[in-house]
N, C-alpha and C. Protein backbone atom coordinates (compact mmCIF):
# COMPACT_ATOMS: atom_id res chain seq x y z
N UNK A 1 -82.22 52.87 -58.71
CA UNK A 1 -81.84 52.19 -59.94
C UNK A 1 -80.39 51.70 -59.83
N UNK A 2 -80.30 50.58 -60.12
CA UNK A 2 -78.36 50.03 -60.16
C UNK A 2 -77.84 50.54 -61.16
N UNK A 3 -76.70 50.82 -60.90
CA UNK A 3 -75.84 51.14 -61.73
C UNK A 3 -75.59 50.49 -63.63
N UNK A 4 -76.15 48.91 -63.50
CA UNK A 4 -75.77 48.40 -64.54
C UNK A 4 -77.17 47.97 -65.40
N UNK A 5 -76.80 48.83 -66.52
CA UNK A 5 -77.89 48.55 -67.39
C UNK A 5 -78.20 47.35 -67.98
N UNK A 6 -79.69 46.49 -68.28
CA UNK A 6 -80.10 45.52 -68.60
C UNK A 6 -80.01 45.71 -70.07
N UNK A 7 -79.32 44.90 -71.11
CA UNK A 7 -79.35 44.72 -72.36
C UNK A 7 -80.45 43.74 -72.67
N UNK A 8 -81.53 43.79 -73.53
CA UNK A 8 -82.47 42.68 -73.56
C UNK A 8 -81.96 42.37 -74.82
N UNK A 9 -80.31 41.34 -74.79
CA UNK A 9 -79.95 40.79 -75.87
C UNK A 9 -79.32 40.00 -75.72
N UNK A 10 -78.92 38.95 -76.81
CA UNK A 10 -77.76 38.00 -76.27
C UNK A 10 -76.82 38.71 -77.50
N UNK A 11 -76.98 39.78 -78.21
CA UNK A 11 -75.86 39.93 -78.82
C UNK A 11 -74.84 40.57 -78.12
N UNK A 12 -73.36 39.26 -78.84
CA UNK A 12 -72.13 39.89 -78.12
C UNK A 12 -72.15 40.97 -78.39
N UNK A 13 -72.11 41.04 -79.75
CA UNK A 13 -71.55 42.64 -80.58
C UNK A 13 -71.93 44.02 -79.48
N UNK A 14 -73.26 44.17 -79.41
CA UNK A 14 -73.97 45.24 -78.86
C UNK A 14 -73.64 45.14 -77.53
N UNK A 15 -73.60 43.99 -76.80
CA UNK A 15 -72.66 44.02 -75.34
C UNK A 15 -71.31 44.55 -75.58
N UNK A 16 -70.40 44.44 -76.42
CA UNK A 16 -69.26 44.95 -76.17
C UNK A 16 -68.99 46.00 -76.42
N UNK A 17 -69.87 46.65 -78.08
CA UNK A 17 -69.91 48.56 -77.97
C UNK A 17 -70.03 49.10 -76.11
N UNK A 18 -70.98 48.36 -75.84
CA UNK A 18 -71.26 49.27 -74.62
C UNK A 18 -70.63 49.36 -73.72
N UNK A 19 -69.55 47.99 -73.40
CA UNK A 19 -68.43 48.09 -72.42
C UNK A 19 -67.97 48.53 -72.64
N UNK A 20 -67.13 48.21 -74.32
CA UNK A 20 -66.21 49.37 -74.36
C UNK A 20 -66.28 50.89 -74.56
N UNK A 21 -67.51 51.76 -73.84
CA UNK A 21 -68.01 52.86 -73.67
C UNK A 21 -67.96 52.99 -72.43
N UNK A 22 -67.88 51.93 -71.51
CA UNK A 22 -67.72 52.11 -70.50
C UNK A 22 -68.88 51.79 -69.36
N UNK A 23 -69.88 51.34 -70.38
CA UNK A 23 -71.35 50.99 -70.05
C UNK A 23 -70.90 49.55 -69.09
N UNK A 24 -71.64 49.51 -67.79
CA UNK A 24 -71.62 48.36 -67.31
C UNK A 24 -73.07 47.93 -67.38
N UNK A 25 -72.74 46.33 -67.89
CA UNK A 25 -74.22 45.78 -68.77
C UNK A 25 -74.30 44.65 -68.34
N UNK A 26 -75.89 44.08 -68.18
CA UNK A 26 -76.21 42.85 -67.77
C UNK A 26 -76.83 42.36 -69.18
N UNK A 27 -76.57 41.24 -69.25
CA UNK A 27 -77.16 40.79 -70.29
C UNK A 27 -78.51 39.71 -69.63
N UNK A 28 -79.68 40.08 -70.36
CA UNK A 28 -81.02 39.36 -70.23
C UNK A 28 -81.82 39.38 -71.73
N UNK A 29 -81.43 38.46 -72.78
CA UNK A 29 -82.17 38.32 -74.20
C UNK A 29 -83.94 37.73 -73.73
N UNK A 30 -84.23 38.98 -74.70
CA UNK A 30 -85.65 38.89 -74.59
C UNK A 30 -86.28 37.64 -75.51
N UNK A 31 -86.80 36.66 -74.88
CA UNK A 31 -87.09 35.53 -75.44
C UNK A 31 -88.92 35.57 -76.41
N UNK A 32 -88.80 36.31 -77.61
CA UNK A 32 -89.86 36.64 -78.14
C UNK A 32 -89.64 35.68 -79.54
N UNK A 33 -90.94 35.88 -80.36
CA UNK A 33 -90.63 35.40 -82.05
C UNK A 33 -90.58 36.23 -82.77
N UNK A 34 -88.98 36.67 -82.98
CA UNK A 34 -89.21 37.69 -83.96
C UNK A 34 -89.23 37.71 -85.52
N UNK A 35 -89.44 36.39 -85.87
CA UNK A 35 -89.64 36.26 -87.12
C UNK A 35 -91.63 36.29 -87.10
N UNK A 36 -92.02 35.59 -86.54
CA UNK A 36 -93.46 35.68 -86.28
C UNK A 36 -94.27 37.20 -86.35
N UNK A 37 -93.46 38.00 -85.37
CA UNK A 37 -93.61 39.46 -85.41
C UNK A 37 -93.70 40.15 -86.53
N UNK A 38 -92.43 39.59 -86.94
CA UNK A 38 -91.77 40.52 -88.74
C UNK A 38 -92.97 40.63 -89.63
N UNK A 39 -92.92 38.88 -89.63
CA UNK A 39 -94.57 38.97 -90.75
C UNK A 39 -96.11 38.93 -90.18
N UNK A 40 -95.64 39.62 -89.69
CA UNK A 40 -97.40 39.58 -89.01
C UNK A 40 -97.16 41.39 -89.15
N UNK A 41 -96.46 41.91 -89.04
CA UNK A 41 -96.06 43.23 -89.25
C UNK A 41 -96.61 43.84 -90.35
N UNK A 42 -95.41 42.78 -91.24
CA UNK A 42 -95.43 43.36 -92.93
C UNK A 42 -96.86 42.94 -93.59
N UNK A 43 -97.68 41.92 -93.12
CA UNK A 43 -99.09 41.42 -93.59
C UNK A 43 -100.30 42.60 -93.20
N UNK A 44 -99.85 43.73 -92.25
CA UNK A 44 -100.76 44.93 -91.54
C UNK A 44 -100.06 46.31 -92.48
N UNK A 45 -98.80 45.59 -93.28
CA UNK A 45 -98.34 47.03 -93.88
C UNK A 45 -97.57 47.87 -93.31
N UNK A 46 -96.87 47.54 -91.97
CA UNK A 46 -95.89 48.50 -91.47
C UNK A 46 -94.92 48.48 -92.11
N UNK A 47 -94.26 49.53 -92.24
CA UNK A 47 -92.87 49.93 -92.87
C UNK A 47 -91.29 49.34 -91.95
N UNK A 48 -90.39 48.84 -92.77
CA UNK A 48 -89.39 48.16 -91.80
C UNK A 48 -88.99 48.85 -91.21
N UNK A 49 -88.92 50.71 -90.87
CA UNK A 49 -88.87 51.61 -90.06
C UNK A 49 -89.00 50.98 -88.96
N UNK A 50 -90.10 51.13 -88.94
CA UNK A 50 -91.22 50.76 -87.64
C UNK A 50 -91.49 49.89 -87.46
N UNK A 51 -90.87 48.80 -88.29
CA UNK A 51 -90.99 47.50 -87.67
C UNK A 51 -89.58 47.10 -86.52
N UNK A 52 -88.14 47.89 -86.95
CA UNK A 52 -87.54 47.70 -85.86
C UNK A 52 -87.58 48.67 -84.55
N UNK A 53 -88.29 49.81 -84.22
CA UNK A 53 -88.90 49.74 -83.84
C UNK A 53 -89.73 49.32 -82.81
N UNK A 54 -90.66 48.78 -83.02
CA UNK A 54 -91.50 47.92 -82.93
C UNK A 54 -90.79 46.77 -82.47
N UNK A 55 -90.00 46.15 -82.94
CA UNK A 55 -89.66 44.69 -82.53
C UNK A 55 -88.18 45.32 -81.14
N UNK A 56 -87.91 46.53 -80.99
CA UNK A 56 -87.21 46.97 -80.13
C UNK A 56 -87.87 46.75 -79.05
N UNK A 57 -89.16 47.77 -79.16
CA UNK A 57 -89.94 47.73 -77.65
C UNK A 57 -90.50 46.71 -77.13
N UNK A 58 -90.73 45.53 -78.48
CA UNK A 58 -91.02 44.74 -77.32
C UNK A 58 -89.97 43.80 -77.12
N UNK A 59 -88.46 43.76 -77.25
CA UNK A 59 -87.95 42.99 -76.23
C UNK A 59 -87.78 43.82 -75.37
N UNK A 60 -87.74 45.36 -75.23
CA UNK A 60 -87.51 45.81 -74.14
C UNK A 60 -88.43 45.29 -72.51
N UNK A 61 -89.72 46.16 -73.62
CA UNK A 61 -91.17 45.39 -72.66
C UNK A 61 -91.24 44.31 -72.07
N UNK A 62 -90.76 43.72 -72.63
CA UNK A 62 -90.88 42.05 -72.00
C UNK A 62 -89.80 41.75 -70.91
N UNK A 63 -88.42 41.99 -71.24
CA UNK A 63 -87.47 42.35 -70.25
C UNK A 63 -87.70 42.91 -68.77
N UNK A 64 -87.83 44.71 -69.13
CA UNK A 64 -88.56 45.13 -68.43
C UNK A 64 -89.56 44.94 -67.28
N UNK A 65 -90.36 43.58 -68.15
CA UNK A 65 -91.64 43.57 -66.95
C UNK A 65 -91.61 42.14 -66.16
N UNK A 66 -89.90 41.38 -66.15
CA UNK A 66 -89.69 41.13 -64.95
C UNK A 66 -88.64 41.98 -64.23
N UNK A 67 -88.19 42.77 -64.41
CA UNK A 67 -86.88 43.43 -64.02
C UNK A 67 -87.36 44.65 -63.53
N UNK A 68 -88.65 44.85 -62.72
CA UNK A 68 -89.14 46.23 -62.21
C UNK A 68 -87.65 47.10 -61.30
N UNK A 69 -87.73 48.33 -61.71
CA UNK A 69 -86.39 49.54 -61.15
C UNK A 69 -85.56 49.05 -61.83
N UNK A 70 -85.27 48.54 -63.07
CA UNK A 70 -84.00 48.44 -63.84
C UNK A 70 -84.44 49.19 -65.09
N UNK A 71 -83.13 49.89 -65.40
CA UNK A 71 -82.80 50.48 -66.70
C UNK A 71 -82.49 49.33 -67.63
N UNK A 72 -83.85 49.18 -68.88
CA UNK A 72 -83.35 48.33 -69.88
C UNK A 72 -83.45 48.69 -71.20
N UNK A 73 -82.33 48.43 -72.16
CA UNK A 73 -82.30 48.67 -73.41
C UNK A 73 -82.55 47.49 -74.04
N UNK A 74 -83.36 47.61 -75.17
CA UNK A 74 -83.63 46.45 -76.43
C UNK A 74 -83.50 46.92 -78.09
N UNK A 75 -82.87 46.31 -78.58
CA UNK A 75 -82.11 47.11 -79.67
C UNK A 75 -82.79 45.98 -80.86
N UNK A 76 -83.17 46.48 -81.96
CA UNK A 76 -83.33 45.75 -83.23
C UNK A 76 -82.78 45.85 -84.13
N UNK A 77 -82.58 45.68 -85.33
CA UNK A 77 -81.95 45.98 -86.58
C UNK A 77 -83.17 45.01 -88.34
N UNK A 78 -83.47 45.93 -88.45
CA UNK A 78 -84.20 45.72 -89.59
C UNK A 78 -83.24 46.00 -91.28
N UNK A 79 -83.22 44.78 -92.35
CA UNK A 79 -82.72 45.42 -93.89
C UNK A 79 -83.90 45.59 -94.50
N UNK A 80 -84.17 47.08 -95.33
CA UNK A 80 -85.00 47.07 -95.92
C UNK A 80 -84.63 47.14 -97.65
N UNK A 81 -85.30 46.32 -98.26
CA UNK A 81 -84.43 46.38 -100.00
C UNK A 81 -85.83 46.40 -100.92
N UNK A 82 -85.72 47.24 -101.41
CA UNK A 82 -87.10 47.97 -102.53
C UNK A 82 -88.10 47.87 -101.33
N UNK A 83 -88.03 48.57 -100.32
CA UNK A 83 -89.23 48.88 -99.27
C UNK A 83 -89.43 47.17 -98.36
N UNK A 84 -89.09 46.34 -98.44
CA UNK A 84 -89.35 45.19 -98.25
C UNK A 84 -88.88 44.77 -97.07
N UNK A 85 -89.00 44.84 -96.00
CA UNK A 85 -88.29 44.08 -94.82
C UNK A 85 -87.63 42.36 -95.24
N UNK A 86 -86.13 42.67 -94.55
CA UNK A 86 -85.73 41.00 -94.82
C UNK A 86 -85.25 40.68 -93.80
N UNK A 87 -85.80 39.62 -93.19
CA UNK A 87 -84.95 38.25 -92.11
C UNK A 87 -83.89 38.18 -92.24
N UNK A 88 -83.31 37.64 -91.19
CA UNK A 88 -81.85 36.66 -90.84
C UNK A 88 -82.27 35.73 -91.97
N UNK A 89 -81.38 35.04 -92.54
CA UNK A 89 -81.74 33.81 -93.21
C UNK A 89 -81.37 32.91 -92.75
N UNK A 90 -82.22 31.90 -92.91
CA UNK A 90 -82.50 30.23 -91.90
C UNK A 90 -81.38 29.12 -92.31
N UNK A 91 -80.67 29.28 -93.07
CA UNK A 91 -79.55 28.56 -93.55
C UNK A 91 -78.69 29.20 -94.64
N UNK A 92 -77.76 28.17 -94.62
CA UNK A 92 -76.73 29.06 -96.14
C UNK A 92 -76.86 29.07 -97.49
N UNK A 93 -78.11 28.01 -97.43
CA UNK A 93 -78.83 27.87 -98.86
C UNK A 93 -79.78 29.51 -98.84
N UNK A 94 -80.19 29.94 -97.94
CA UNK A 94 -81.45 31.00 -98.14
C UNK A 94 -80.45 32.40 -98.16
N UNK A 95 -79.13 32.51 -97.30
CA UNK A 95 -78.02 33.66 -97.34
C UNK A 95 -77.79 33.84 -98.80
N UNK A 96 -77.14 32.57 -99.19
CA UNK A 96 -76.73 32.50 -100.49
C UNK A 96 -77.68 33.55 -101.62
N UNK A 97 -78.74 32.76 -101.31
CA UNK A 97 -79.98 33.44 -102.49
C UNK A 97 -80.28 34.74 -101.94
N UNK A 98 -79.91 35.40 -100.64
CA UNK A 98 -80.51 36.46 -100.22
C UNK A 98 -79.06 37.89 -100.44
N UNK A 99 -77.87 37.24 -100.81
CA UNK A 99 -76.91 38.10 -101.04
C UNK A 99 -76.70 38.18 -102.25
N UNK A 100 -76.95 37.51 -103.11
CA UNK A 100 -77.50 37.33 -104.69
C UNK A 100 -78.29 38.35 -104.97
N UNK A 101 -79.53 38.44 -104.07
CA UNK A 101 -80.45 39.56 -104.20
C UNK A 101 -80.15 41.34 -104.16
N UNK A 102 -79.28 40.69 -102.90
CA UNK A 102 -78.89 42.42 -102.69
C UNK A 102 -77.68 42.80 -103.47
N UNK A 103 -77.03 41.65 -103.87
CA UNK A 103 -75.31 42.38 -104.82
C UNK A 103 -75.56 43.24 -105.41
N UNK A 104 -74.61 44.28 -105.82
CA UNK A 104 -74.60 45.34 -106.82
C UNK A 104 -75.84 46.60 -106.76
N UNK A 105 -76.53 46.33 -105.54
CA UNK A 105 -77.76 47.23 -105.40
C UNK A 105 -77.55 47.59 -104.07
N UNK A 106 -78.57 48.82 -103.45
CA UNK A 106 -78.20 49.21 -102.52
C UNK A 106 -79.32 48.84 -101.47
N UNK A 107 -79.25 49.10 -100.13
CA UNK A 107 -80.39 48.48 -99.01
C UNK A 107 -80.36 49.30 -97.90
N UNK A 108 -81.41 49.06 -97.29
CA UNK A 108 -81.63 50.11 -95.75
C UNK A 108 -81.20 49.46 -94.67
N UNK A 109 -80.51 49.84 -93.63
CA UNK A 109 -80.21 49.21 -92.42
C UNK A 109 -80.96 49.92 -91.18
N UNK A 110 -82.46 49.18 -90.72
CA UNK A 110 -82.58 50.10 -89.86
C UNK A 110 -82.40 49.82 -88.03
N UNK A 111 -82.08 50.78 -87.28
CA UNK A 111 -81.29 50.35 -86.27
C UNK A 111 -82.19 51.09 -85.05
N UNK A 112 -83.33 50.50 -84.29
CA UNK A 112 -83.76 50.92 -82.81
C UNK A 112 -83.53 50.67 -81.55
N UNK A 113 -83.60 51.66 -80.74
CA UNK A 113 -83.34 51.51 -79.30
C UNK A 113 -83.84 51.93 -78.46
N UNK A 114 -84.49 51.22 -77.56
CA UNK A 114 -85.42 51.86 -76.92
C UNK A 114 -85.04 51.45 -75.42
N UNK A 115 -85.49 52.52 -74.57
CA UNK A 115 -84.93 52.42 -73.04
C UNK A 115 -86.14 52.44 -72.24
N UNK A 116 -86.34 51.44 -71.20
CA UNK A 116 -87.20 51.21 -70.21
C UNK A 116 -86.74 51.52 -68.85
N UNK A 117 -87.38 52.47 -68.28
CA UNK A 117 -86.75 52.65 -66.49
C UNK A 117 -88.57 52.27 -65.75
N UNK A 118 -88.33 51.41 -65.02
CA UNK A 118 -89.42 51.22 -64.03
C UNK A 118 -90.70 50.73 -64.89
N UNK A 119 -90.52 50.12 -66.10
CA UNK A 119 -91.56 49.51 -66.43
C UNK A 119 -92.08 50.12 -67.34
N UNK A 120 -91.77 51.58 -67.90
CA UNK A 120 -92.14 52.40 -68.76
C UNK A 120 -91.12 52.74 -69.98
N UNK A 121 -91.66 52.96 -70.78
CA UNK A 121 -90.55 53.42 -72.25
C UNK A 121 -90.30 54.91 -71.92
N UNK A 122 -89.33 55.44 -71.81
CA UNK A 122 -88.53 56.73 -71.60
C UNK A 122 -88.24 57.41 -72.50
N UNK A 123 -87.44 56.47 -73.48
CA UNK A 123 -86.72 56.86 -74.90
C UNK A 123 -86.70 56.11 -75.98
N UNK A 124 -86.51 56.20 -77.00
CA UNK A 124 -86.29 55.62 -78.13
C UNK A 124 -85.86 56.36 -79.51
N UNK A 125 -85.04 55.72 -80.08
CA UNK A 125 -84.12 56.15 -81.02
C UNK A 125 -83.99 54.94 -82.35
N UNK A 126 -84.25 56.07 -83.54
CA UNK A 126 -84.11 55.45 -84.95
C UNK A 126 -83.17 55.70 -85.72
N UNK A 127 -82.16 55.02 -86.14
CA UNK A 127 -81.15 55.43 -87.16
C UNK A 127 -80.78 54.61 -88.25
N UNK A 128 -80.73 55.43 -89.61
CA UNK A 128 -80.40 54.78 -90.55
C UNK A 128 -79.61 54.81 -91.48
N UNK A 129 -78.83 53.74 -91.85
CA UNK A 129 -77.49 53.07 -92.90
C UNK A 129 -77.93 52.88 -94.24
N UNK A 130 -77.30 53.69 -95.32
CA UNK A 130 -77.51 53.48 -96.30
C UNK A 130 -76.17 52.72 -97.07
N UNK A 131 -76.37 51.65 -97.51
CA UNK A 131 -75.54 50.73 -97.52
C UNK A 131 -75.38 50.32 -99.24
N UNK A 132 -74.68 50.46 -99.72
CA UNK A 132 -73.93 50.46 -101.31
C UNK A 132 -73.26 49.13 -101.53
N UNK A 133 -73.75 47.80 -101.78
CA UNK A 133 -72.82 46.78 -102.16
C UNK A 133 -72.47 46.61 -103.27
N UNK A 134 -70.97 46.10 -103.78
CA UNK A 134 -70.64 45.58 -104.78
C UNK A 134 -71.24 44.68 -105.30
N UNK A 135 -70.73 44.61 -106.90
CA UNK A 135 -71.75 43.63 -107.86
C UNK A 135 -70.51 42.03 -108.18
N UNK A 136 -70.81 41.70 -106.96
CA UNK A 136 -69.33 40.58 -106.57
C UNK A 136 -69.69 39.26 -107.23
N UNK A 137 -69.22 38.73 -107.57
CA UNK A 137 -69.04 37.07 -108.52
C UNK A 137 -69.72 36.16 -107.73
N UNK A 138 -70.51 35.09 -108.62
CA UNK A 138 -70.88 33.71 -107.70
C UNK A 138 -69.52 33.06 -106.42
N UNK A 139 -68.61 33.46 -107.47
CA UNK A 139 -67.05 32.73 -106.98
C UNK A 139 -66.69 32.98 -105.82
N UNK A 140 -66.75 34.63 -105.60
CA UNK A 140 -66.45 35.18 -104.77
C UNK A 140 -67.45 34.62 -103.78
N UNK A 141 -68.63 34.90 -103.56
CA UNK A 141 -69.82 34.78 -102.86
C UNK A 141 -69.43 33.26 -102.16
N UNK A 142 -69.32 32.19 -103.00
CA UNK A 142 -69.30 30.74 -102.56
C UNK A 142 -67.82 30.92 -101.76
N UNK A 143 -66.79 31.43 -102.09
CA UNK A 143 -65.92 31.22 -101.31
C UNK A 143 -65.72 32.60 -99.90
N UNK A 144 -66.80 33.59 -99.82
CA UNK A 144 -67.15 33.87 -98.74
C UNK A 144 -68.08 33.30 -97.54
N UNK A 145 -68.59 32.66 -98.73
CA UNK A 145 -69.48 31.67 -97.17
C UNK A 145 -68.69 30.85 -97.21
N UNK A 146 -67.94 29.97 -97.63
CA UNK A 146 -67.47 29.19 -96.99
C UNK A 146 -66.78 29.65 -95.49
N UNK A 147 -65.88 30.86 -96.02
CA UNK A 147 -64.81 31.38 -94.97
C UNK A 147 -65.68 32.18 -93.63
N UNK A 148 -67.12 32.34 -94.01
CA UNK A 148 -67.66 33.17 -93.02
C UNK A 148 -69.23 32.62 -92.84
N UNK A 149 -69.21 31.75 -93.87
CA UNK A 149 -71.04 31.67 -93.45
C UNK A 149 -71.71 31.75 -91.93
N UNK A 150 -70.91 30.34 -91.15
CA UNK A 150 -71.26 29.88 -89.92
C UNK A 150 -71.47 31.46 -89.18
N UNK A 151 -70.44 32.24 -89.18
CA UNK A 151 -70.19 33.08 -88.19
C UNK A 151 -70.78 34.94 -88.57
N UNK A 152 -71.39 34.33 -90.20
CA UNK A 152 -72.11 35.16 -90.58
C UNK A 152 -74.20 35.36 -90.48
N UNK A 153 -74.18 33.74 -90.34
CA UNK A 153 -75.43 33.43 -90.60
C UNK A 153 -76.62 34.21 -89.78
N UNK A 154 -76.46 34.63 -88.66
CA UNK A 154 -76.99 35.15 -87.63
C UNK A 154 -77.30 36.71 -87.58
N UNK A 155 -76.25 37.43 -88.86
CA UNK A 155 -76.19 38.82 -89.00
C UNK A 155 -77.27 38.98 -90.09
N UNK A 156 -78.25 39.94 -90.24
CA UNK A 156 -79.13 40.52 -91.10
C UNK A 156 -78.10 41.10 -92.37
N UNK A 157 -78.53 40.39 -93.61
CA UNK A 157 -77.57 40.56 -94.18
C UNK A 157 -77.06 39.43 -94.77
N UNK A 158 -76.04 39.01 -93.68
CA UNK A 158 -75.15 38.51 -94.29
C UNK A 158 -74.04 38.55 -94.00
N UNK A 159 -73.29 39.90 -92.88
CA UNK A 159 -72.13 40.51 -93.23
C UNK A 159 -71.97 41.06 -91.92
N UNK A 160 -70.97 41.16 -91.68
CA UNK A 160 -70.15 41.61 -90.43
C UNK A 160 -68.97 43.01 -91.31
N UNK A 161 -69.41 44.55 -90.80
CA UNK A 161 -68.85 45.07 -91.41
C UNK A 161 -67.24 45.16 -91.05
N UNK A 162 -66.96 44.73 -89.79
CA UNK A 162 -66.13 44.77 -88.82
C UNK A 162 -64.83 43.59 -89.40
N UNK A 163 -65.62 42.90 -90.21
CA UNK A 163 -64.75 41.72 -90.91
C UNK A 163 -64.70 41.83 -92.59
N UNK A 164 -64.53 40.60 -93.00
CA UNK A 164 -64.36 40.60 -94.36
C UNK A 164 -65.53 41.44 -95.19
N UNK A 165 -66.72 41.32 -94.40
CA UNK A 165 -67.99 42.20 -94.66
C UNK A 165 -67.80 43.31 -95.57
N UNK A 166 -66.49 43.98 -94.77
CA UNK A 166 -66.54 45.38 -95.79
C UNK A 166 -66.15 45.31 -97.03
N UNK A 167 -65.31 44.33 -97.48
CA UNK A 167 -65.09 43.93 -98.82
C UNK A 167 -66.56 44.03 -99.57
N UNK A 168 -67.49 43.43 -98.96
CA UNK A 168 -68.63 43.94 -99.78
C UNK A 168 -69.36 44.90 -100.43
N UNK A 169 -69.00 46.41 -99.45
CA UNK A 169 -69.68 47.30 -99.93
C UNK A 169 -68.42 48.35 -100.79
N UNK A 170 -69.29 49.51 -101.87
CA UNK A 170 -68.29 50.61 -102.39
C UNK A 170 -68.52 51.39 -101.38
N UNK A 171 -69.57 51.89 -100.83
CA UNK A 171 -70.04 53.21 -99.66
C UNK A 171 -70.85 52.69 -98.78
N UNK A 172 -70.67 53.06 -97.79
CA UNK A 172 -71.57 52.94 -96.24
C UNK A 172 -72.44 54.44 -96.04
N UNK A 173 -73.35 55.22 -95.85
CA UNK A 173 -73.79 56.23 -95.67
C UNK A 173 -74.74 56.16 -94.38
N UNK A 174 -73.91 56.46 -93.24
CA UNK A 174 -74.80 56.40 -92.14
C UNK A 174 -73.47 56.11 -91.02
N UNK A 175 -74.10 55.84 -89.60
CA UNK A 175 -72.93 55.64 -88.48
C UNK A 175 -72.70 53.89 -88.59
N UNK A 176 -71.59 54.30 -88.05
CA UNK A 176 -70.70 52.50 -88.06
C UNK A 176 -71.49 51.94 -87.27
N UNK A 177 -71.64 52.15 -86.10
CA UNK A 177 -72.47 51.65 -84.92
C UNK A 177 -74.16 51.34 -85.69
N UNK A 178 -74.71 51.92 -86.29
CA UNK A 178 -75.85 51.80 -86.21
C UNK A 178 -75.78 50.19 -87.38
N UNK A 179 -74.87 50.34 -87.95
CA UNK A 179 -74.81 49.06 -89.14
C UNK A 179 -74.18 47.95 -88.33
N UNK A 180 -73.71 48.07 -87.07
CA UNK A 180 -73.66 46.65 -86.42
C UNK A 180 -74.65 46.71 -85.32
N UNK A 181 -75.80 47.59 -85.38
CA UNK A 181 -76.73 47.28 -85.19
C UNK A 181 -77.24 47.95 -83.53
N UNK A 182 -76.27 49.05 -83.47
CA UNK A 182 -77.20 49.69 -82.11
C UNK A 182 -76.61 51.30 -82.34
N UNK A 183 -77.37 52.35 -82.27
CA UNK A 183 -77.52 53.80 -82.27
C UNK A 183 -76.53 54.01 -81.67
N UNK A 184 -75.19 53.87 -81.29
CA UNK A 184 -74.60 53.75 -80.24
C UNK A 184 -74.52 55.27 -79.13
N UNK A 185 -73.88 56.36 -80.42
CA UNK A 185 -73.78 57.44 -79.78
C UNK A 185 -74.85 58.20 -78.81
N UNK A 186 -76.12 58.03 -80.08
CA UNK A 186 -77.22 58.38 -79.10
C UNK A 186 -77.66 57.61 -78.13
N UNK A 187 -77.25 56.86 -77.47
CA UNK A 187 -77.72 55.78 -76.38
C UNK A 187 -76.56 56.59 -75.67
N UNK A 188 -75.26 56.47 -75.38
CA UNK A 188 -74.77 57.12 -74.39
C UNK A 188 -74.60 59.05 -74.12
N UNK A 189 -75.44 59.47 -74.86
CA UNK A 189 -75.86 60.82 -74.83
C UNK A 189 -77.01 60.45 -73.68
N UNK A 190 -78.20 59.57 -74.15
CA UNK A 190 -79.13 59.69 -73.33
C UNK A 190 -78.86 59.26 -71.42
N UNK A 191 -77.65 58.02 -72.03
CA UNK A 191 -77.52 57.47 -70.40
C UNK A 191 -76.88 58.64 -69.53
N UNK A 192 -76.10 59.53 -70.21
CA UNK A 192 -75.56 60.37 -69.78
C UNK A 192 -76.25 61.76 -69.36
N UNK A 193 -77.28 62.00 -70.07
CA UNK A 193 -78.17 62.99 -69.58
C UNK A 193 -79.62 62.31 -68.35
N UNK A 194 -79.46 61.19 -68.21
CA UNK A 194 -79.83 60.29 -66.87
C UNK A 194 -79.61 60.47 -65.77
N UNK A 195 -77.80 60.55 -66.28
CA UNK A 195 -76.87 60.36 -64.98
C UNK A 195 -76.27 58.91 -64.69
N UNK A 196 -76.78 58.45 -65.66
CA UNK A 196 -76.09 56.76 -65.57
C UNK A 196 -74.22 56.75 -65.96
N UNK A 197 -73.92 57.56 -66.80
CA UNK A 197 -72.63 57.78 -66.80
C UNK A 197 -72.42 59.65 -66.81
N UNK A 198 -71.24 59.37 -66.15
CA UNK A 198 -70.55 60.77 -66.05
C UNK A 198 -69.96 61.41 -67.29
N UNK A 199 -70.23 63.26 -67.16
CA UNK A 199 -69.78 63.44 -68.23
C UNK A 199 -68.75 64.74 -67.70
């Protein structure tokens, strides 16, 4: 096995927790539909638990099964609000209406990771963010997307906690890492009981 683990992501974010852990990472984004997935999910009744999950293993899987003898991780992040799984939103017209929804109420952040060595699932890990937002003004809202939409649009949510994001919430209840969207600690517990990093 090489030394450098396969990320099946193009997220920066989750590439750079891991460097800066010390993780040396290849990046290979698993080219799936994961909006297609989502609702084909929620139409069978799975819970957004298990739908990220679920939408973990298979970018792992897919990764994985050209990359035979590589260690690969595929990470998801599911919001769940009154039990409901919610999407990225497709523009700043649908953010808009979708942070409207969640203001002043609270939502689930759920965060999977799952590890492939040789073509097989090894591990996998679920963690979850209980997330408290403020009951913030149209005003406010319109003049946060302006200042962040573009660079927000892509985050589940809405929000980058790492940025102005946190202005949004009163309480976070859960790990930092898992709300930008990867288990972190428990992923380098496991690489480390591997032997992929030294302890």
């Amino acid at each position: 096995m090489e030394d450098r683990l396969v990320l099946a992501s193009g997220s920066a974010t989750r590439r750079q927790l891991l460097e800066n852990a010390g993780v040396l990472v290849d990046l290979s984004p698993a080219r799936i539909d994961e909006e297609a997935l989502r609702q084909a999910m929620a139409a069978e009744g799975i819970s957004p638990r298990d739908m990220s999950d679920a939408l973990a293993e298979a970018k792992t899987r897919k990764v994985a099964g050209k990359m035979p003898g590589r260690l690969v991780l595929g990470c998801d992040q599911i919001l769940e609000h009154q039990g409901q799984a919610l999407g990225k939103a497709a523009d700043l017209d649908g953010l808009r209406a979708q942070m409207q929804r969640l203001r002043g109420q609270s939502h689930i952040l759920w965060s999977a990771a799952v590890l492939y060595q040789n073509g097989q699932p090894v591990w996998r890990q679920i963690e979850r963010a209980d997330m408290h937002m403020v009951d913030f003004s149209d005003t406010y809202l319109d003049d946060y997307l302006a200042r962040n939409g573009r660079a927000v649009l892509g985050c589940v949510g809405g929000y980058m906690l790492e940025s102005e994001g946190a202005r949004l919430f009163s309480r976070v209840d859960g790990s930092y890492f898992t709300v930008l969207g990867l288990p972190l600690l428990p992923v380098l517990q496991q690489l480390t009981r591997m032997g992929v990093l030294s302890q």
